[in-house]
N, C-alpha and C. Protein backbone atom coordinates (compact mmCIF):
# COMPACT_ATOMS: atom_id res chain seq x y z
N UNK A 1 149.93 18.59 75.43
CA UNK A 1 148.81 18.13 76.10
C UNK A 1 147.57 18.27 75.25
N UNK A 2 147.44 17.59 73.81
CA UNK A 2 146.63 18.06 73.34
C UNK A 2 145.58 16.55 74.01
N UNK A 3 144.58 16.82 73.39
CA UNK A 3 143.13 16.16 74.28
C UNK A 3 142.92 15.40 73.30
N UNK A 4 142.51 14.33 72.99
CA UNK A 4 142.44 13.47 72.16
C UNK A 4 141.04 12.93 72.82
N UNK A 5 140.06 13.23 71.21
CA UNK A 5 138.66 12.74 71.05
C UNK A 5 138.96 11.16 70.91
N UNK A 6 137.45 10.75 70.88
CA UNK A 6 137.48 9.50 70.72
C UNK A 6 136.56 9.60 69.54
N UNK A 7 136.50 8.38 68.56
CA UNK A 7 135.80 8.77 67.40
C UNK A 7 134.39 9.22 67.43
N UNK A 8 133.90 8.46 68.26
CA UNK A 8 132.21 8.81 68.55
C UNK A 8 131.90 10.08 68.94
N UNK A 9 133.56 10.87 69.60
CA UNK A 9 132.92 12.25 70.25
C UNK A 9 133.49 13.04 68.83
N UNK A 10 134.27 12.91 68.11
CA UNK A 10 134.55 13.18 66.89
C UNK A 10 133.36 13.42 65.81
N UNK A 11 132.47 12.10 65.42
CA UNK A 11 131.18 12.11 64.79
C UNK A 11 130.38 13.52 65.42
N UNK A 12 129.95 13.26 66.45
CA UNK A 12 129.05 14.18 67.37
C UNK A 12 129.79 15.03 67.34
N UNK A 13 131.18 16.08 67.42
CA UNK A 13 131.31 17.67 67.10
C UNK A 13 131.19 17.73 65.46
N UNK A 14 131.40 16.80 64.68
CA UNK A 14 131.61 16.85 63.30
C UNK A 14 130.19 17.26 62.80
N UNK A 15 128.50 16.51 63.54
CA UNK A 15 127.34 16.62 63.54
C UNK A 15 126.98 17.87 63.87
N UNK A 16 127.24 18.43 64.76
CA UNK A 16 127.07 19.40 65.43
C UNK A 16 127.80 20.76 64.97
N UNK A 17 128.88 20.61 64.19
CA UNK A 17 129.15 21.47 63.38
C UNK A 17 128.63 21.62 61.78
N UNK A 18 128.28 20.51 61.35
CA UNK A 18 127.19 20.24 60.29
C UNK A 18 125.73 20.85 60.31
N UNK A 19 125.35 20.85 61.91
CA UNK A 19 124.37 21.61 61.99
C UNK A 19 124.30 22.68 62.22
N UNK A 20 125.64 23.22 62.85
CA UNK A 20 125.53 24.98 63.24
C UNK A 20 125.16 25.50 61.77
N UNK A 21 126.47 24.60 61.00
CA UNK A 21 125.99 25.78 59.76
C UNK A 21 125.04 25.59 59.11
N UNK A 22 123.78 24.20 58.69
CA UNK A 22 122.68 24.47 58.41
C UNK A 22 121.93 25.33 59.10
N UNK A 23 122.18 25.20 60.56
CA UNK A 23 121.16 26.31 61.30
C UNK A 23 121.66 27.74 60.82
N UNK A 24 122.74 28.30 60.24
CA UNK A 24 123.01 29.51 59.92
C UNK A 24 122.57 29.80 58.39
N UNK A 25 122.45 28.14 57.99
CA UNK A 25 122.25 28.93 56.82
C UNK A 25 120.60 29.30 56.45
N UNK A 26 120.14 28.42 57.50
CA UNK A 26 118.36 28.34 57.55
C UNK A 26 117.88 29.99 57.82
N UNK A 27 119.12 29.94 59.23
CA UNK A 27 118.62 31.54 59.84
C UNK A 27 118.90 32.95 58.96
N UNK A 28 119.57 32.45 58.06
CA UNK A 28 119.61 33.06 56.95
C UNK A 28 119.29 33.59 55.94
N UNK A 29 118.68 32.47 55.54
CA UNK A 29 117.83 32.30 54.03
C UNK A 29 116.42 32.59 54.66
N UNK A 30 116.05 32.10 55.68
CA UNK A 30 114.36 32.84 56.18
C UNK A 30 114.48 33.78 57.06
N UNK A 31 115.33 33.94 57.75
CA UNK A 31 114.54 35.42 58.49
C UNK A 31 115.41 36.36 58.32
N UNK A 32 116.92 36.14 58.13
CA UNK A 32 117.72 37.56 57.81
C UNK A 32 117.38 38.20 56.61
N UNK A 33 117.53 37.47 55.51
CA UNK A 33 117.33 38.19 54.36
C UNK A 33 115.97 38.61 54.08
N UNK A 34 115.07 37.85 54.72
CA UNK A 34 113.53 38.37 54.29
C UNK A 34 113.55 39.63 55.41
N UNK A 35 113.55 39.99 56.26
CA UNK A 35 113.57 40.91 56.80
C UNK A 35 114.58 41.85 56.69
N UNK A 36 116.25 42.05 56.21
CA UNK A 36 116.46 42.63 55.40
C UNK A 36 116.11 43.07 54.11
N UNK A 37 115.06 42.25 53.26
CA UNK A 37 114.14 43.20 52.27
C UNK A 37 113.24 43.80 52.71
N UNK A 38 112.86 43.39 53.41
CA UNK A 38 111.02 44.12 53.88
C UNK A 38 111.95 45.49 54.78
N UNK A 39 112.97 45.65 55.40
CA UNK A 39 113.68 46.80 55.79
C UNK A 39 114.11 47.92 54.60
N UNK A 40 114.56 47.20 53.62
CA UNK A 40 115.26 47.70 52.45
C UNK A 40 113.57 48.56 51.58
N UNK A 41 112.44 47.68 51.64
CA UNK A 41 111.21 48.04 51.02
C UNK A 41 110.42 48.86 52.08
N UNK A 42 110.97 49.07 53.56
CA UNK A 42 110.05 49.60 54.30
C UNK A 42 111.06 51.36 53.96
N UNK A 43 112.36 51.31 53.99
CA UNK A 43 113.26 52.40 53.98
C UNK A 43 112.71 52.78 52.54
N UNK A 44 112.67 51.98 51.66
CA UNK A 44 112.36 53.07 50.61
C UNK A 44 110.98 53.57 49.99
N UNK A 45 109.75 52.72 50.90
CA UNK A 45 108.55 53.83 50.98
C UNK A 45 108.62 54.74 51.71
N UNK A 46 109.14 54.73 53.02
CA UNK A 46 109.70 55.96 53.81
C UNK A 46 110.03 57.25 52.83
N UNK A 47 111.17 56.61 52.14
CA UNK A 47 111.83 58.04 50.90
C UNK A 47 111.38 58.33 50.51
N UNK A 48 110.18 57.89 49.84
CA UNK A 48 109.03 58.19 49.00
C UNK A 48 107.99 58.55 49.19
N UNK A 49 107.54 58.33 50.53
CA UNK A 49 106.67 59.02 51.40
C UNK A 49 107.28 60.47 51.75
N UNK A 50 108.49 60.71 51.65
CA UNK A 50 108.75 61.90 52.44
C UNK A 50 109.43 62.97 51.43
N UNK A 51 109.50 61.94 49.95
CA UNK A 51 109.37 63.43 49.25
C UNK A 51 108.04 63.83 48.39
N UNK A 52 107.09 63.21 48.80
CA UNK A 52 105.66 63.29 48.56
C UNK A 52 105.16 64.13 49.71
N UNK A 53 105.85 64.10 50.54
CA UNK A 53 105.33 65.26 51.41
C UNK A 53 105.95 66.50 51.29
N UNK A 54 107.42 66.39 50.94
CA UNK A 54 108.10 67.81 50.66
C UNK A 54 107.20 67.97 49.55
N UNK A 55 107.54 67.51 48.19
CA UNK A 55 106.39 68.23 47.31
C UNK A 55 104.98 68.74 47.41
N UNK A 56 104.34 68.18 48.57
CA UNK A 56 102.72 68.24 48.66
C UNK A 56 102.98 69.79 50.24
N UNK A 57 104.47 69.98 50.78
CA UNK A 57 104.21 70.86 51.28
C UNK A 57 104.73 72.21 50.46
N UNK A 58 105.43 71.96 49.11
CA UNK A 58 105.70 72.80 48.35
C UNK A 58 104.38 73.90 48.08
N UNK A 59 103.59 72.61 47.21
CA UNK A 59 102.26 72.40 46.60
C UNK A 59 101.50 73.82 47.60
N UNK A 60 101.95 73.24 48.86
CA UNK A 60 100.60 74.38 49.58
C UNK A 60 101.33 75.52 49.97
N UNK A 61 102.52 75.45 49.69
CA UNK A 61 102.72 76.95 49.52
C UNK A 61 102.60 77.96 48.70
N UNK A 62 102.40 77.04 48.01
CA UNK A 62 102.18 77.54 46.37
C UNK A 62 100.63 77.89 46.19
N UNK A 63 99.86 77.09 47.12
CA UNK A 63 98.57 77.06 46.68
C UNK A 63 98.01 78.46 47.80
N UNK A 64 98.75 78.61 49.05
CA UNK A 64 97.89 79.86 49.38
C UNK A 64 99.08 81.40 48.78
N UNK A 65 99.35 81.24 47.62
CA UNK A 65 100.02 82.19 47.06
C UNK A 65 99.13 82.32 45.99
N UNK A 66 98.43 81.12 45.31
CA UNK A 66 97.93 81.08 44.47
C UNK A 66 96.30 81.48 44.63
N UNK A 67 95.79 81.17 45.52
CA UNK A 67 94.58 82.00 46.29
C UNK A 67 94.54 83.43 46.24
N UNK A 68 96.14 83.66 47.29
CA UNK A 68 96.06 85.21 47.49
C UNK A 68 96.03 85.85 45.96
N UNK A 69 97.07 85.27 44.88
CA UNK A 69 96.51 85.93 43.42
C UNK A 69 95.39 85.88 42.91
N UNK A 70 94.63 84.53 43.22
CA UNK A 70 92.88 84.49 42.35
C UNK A 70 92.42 85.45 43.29
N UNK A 71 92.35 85.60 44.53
CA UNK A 71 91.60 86.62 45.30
C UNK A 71 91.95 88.17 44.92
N UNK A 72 93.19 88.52 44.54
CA UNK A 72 93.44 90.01 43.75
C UNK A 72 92.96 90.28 42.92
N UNK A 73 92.95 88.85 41.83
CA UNK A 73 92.36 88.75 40.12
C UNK A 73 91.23 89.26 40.12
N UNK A 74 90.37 88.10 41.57
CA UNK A 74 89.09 88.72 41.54
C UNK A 74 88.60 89.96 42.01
N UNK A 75 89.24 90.57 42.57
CA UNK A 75 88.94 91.97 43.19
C UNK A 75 88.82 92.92 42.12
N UNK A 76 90.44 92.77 41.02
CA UNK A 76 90.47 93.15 39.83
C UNK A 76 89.69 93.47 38.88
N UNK A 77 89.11 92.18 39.27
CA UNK A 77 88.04 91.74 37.81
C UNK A 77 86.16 92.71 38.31
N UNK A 78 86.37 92.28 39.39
CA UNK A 78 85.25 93.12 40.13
C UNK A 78 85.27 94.62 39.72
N UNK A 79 86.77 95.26 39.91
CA UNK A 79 86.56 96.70 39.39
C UNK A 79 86.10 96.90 38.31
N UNK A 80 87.17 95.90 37.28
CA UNK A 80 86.41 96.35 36.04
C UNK A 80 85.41 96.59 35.71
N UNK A 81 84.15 95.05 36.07
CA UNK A 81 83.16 95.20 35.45
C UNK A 81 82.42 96.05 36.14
N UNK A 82 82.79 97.15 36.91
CA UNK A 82 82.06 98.12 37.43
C UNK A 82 82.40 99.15 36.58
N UNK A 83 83.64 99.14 35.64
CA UNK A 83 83.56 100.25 34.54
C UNK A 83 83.73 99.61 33.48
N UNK A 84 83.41 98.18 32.97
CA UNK A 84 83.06 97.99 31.87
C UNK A 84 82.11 96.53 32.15
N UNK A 85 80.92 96.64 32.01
CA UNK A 85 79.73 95.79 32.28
C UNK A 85 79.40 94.77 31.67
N UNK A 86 78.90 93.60 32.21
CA UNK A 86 78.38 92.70 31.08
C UNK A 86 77.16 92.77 30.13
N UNK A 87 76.28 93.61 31.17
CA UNK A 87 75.17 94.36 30.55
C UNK A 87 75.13 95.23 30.33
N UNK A 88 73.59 95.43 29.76
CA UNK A 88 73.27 97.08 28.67
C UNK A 88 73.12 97.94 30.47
N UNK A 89 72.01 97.63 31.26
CA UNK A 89 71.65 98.30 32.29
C UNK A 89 71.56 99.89 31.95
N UNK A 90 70.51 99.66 31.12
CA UNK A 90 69.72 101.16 31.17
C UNK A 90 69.29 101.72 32.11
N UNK A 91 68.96 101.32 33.39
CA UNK A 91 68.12 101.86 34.17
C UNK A 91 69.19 102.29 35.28
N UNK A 92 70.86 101.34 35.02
CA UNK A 92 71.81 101.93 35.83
C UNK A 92 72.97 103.20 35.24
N UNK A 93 72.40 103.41 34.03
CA UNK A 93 72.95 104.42 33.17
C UNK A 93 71.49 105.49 33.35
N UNK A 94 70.53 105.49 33.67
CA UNK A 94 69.51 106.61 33.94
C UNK A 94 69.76 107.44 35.23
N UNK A 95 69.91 106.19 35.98
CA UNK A 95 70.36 106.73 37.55
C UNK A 95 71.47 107.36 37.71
N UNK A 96 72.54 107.11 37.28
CA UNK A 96 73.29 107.62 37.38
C UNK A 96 73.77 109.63 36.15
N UNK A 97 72.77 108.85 35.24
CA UNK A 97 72.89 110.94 34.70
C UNK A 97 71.70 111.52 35.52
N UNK A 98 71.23 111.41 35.98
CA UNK A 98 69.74 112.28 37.03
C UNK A 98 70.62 112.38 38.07
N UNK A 99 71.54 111.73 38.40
CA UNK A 99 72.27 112.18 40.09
C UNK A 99 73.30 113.02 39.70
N UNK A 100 74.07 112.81 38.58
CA UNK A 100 74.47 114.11 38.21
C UNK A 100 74.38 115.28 37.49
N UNK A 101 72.92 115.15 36.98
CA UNK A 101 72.35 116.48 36.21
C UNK A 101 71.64 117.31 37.71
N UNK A 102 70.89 116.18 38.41
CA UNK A 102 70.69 117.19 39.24
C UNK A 102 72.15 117.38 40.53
N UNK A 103 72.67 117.18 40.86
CA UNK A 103 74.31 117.55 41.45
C UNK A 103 74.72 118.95 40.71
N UNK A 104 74.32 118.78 39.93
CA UNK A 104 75.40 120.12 38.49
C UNK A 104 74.25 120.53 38.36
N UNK A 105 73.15 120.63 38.35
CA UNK A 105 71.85 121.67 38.13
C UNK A 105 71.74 121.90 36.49
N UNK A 106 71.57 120.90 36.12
CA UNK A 106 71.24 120.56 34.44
C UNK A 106 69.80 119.28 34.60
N UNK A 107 68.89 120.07 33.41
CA UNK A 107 67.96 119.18 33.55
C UNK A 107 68.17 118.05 32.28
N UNK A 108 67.96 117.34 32.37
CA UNK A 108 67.67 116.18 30.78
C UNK A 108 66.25 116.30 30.37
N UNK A 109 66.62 116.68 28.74
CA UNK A 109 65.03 117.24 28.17
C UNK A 109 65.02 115.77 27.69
N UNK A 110 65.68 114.98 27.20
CA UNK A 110 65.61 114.17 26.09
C UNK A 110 66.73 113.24 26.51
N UNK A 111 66.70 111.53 26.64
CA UNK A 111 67.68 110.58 26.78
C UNK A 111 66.37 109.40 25.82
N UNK A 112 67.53 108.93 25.32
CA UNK A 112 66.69 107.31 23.90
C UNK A 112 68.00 106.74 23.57
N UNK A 113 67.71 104.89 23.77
CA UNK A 113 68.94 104.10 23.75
C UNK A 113 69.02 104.53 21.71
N UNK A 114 70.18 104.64 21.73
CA UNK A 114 70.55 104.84 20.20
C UNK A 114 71.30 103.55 19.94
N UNK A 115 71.81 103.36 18.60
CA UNK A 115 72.44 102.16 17.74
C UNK A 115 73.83 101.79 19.22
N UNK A 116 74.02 100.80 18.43
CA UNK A 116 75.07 99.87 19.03
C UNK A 116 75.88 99.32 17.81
N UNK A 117 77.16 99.39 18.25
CA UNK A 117 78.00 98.97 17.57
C UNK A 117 79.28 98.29 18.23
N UNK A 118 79.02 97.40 17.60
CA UNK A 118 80.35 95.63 18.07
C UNK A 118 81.46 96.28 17.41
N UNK A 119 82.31 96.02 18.54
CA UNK A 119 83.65 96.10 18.29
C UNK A 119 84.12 94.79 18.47
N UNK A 120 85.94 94.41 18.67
CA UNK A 120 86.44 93.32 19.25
C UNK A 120 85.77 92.41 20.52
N UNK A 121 86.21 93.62 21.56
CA UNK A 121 86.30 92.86 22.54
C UNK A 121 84.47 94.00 23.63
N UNK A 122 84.12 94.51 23.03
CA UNK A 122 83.04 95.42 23.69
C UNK A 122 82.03 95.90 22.84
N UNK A 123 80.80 96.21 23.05
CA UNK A 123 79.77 97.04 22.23
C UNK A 123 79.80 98.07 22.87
N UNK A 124 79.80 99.27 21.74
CA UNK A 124 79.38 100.47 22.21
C UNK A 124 77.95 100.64 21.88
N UNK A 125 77.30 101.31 23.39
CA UNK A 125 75.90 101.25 23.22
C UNK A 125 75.73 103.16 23.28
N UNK A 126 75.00 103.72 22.26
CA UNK A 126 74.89 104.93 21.94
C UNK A 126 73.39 105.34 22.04
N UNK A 127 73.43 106.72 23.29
CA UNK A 127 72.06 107.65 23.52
C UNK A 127 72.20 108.53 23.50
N UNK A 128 71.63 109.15 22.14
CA UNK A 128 71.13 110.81 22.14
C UNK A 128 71.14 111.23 23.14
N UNK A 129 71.47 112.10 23.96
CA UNK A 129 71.28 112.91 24.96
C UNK A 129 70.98 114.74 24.63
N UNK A 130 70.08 115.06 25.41
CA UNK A 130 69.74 116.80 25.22
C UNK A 130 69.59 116.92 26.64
N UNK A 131 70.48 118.23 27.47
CA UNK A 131 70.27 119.09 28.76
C UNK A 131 70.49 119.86 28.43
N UNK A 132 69.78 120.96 29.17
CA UNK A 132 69.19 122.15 29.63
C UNK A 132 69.45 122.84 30.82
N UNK A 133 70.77 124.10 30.64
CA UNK A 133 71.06 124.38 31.80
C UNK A 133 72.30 125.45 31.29
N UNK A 134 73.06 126.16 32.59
CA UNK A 134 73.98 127.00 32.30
C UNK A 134 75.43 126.36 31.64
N UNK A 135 76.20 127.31 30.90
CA UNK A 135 77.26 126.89 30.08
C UNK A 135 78.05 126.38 31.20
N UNK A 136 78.39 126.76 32.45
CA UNK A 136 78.89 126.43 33.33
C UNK A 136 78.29 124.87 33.80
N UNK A 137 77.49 124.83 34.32
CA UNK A 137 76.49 123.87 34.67
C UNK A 137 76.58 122.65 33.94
N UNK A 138 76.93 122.95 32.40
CA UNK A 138 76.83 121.51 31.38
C UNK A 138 77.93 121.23 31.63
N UNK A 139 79.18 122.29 31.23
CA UNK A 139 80.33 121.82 31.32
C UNK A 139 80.65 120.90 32.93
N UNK A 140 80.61 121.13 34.23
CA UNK A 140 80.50 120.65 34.99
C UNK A 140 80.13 119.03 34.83
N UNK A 141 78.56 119.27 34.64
CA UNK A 141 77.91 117.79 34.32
C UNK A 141 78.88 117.10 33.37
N UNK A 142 79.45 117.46 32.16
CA UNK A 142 80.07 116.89 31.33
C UNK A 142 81.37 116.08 31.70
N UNK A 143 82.12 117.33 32.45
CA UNK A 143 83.40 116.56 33.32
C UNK A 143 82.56 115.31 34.39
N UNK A 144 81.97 115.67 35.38
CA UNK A 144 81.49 114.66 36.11
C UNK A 144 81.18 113.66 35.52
N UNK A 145 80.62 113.32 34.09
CA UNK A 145 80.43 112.16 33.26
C UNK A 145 81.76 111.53 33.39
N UNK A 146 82.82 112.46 32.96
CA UNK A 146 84.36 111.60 32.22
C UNK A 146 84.90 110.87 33.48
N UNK A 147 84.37 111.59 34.72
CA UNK A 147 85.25 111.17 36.19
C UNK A 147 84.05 110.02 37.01
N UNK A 148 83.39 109.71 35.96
CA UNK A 148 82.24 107.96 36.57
C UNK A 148 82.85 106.64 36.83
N UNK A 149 82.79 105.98 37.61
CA UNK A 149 82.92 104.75 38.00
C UNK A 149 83.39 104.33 36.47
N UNK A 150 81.63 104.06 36.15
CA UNK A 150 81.56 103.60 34.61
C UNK A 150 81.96 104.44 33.73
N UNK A 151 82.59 103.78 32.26
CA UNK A 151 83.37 104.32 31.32
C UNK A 151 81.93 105.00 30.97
N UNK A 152 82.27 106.54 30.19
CA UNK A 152 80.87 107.01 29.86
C UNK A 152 82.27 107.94 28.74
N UNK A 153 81.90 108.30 27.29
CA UNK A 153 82.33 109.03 26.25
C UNK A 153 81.36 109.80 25.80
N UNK A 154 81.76 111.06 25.49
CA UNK A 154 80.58 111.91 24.57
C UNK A 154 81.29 112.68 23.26
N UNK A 155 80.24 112.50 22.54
CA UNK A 155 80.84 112.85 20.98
C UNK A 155 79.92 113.70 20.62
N UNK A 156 80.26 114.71 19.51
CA UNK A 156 79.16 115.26 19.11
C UNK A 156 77.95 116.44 20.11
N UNK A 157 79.27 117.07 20.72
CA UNK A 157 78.74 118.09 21.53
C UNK A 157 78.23 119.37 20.66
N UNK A 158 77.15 119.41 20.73
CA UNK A 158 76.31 120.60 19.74
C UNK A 158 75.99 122.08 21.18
N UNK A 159 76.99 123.05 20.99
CA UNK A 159 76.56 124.39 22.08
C UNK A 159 75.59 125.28 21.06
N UNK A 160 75.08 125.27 21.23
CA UNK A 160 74.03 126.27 20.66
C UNK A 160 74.50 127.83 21.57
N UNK A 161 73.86 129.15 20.73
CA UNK A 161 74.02 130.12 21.47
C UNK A 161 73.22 130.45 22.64
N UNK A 162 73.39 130.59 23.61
CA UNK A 162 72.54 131.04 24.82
C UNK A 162 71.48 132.06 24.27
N UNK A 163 70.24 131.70 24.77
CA UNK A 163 69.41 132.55 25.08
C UNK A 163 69.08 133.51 26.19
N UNK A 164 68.47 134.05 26.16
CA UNK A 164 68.12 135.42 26.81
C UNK A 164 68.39 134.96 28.50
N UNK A 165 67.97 133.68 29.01
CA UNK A 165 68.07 133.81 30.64
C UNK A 165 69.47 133.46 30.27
N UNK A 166 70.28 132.94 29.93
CA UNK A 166 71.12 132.69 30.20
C UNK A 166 71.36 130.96 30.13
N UNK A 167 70.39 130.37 30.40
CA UNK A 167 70.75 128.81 30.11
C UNK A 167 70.61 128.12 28.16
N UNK A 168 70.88 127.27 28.21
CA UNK A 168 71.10 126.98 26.90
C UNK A 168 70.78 124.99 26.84
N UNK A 169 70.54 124.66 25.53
CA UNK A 169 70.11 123.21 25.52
C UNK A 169 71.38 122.98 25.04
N UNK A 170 71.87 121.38 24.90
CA UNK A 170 73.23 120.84 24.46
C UNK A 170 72.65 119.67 24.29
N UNK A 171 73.28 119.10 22.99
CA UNK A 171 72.62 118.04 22.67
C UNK A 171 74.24 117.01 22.35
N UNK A 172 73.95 116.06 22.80
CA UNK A 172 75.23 115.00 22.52
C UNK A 172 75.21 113.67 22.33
N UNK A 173 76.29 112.80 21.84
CA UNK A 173 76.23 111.57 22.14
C UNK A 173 76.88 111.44 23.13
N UNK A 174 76.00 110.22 24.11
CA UNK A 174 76.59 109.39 25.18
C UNK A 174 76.98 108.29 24.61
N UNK A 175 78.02 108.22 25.11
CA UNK A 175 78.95 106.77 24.83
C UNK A 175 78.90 105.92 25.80
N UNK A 176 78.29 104.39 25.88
CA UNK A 176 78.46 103.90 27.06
C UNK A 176 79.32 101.92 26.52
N UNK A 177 80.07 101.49 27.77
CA UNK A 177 80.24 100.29 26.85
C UNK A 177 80.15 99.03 27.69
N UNK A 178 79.50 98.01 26.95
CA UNK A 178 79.58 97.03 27.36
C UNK A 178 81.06 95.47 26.87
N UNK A 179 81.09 95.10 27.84
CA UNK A 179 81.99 93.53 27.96
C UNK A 179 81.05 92.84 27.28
N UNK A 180 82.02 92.06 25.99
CA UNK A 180 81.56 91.06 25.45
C UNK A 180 81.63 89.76 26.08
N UNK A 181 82.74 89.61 27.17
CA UNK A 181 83.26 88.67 27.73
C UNK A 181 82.08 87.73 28.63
C-alpha cells in the first residue's frame, strides 16, 4: 500500500526539502556558530577573569602580610634610631647626662663637643667629659651611661686619687654615635 505522489506533489516535497536544508544551513552559519563563538569567547574571559581574581586574591594576602612586616620594620627601625640617631642632638645628649649625674649625685664640671670621626656606616661624635663626685657615685653614673636608650661609650677614664672629703674629679671620653643613613 505504498502511496504514490503525483509529480507536482513530488516537486513541492523535493522544494521543501531543498529548503529545510538551506534553512539549516542558514540557521547555522548565522546564529549557531556565531553564538557558539561569542559562548566559547564569553567562557574564556570568564577563565581569565577568575584567575585574575585568584591571583589578585593571592596578591592581598600577601599584601596584609606584607604591611604587617613594613609595620614591624618600622617599629624596628624606630628603635634603632632611638639608639643610633640621625643627628648630632647635643642638647639631647646634655639632657640626658644632667638626669643622670644628678640621679647618681655626680656633678659635671666640664662637657665640650670634641672631634668626630667617620666611620663606614656611623660618626663617632666625641666630648671631653669631667664629674665630680664619690668613687661610688661615678662608677654608678658610669654604668647608668652603658644601660641608655642611646648608644653612649667611654674611653679614657682618668681616677685621680681622692681627696680629703672624699669625692674626687674623673675626667673621660664620651662616646656618642650618629647614623649616616
Amino acid at each position: 500500500m505504498a502511496m504514490q505522489l503525483s509529480k507536482q506533489q513530488q516537486q513541492y516535497l523535493g522544494a521543501g526539502a531543498v529548503l529545510f536544508v538551506v534553512f539549516i544551513g542558514l540557521y547555522v552559519k548565522f546564529f549557531w556558530l556565531p553564538i557558539a563563538q561569542a559562548k566559547a569567547e564569553a567562557t574564556a574571559k570568564i577563565e581569565e577573569i577568575e584567575a585574575k581574581i585568584a591571583k589578585a586574591k593571592q596578591q592581598a594576602a600577601r599584601l596584609e602580610r606584607l604591611q604587617a612586616e613594613i609595620a614591624s620594620l618600622n617599629e624596628r627601625a624606630a628603635e634603632a634610631e632611638k639608639r643610633l640617631p640621625k643627628t648630632k642632638s647635643v642638647p639631647d645628649i646634655l639632657l640626658t647626662l644632667s638626669a643622670l649625674a644628678q640621679k647618681n649625685r655626680v656633678i659635671i664640671q666640664s662637657f665640650a663637643p670634641g672631634p668626630m670621626k667617620s666611620q663606614t656606616y656611623f660618626t663617632e661624635l666625641q666630648y671631653p667629659l669631667s664629674v665630680r663626685g664619690s668613687y661610688h657615685n661615678i662608677g654608678r653614673f658610669l654604668a647608668a651611661l652603658s644601660l641608655e636608650e642611646r648608644i653612649f661609650n667611654v674611653s679614657g677614664v682618668n681616677y685621680p686619687s681622692a681627696d680629703g672629703v672624699g669625692d674626687m674629679t674623673v675626667t673621660f671620653m664620651l662616646l656618642s654615635y650618629q647614623y649616616k643613613g
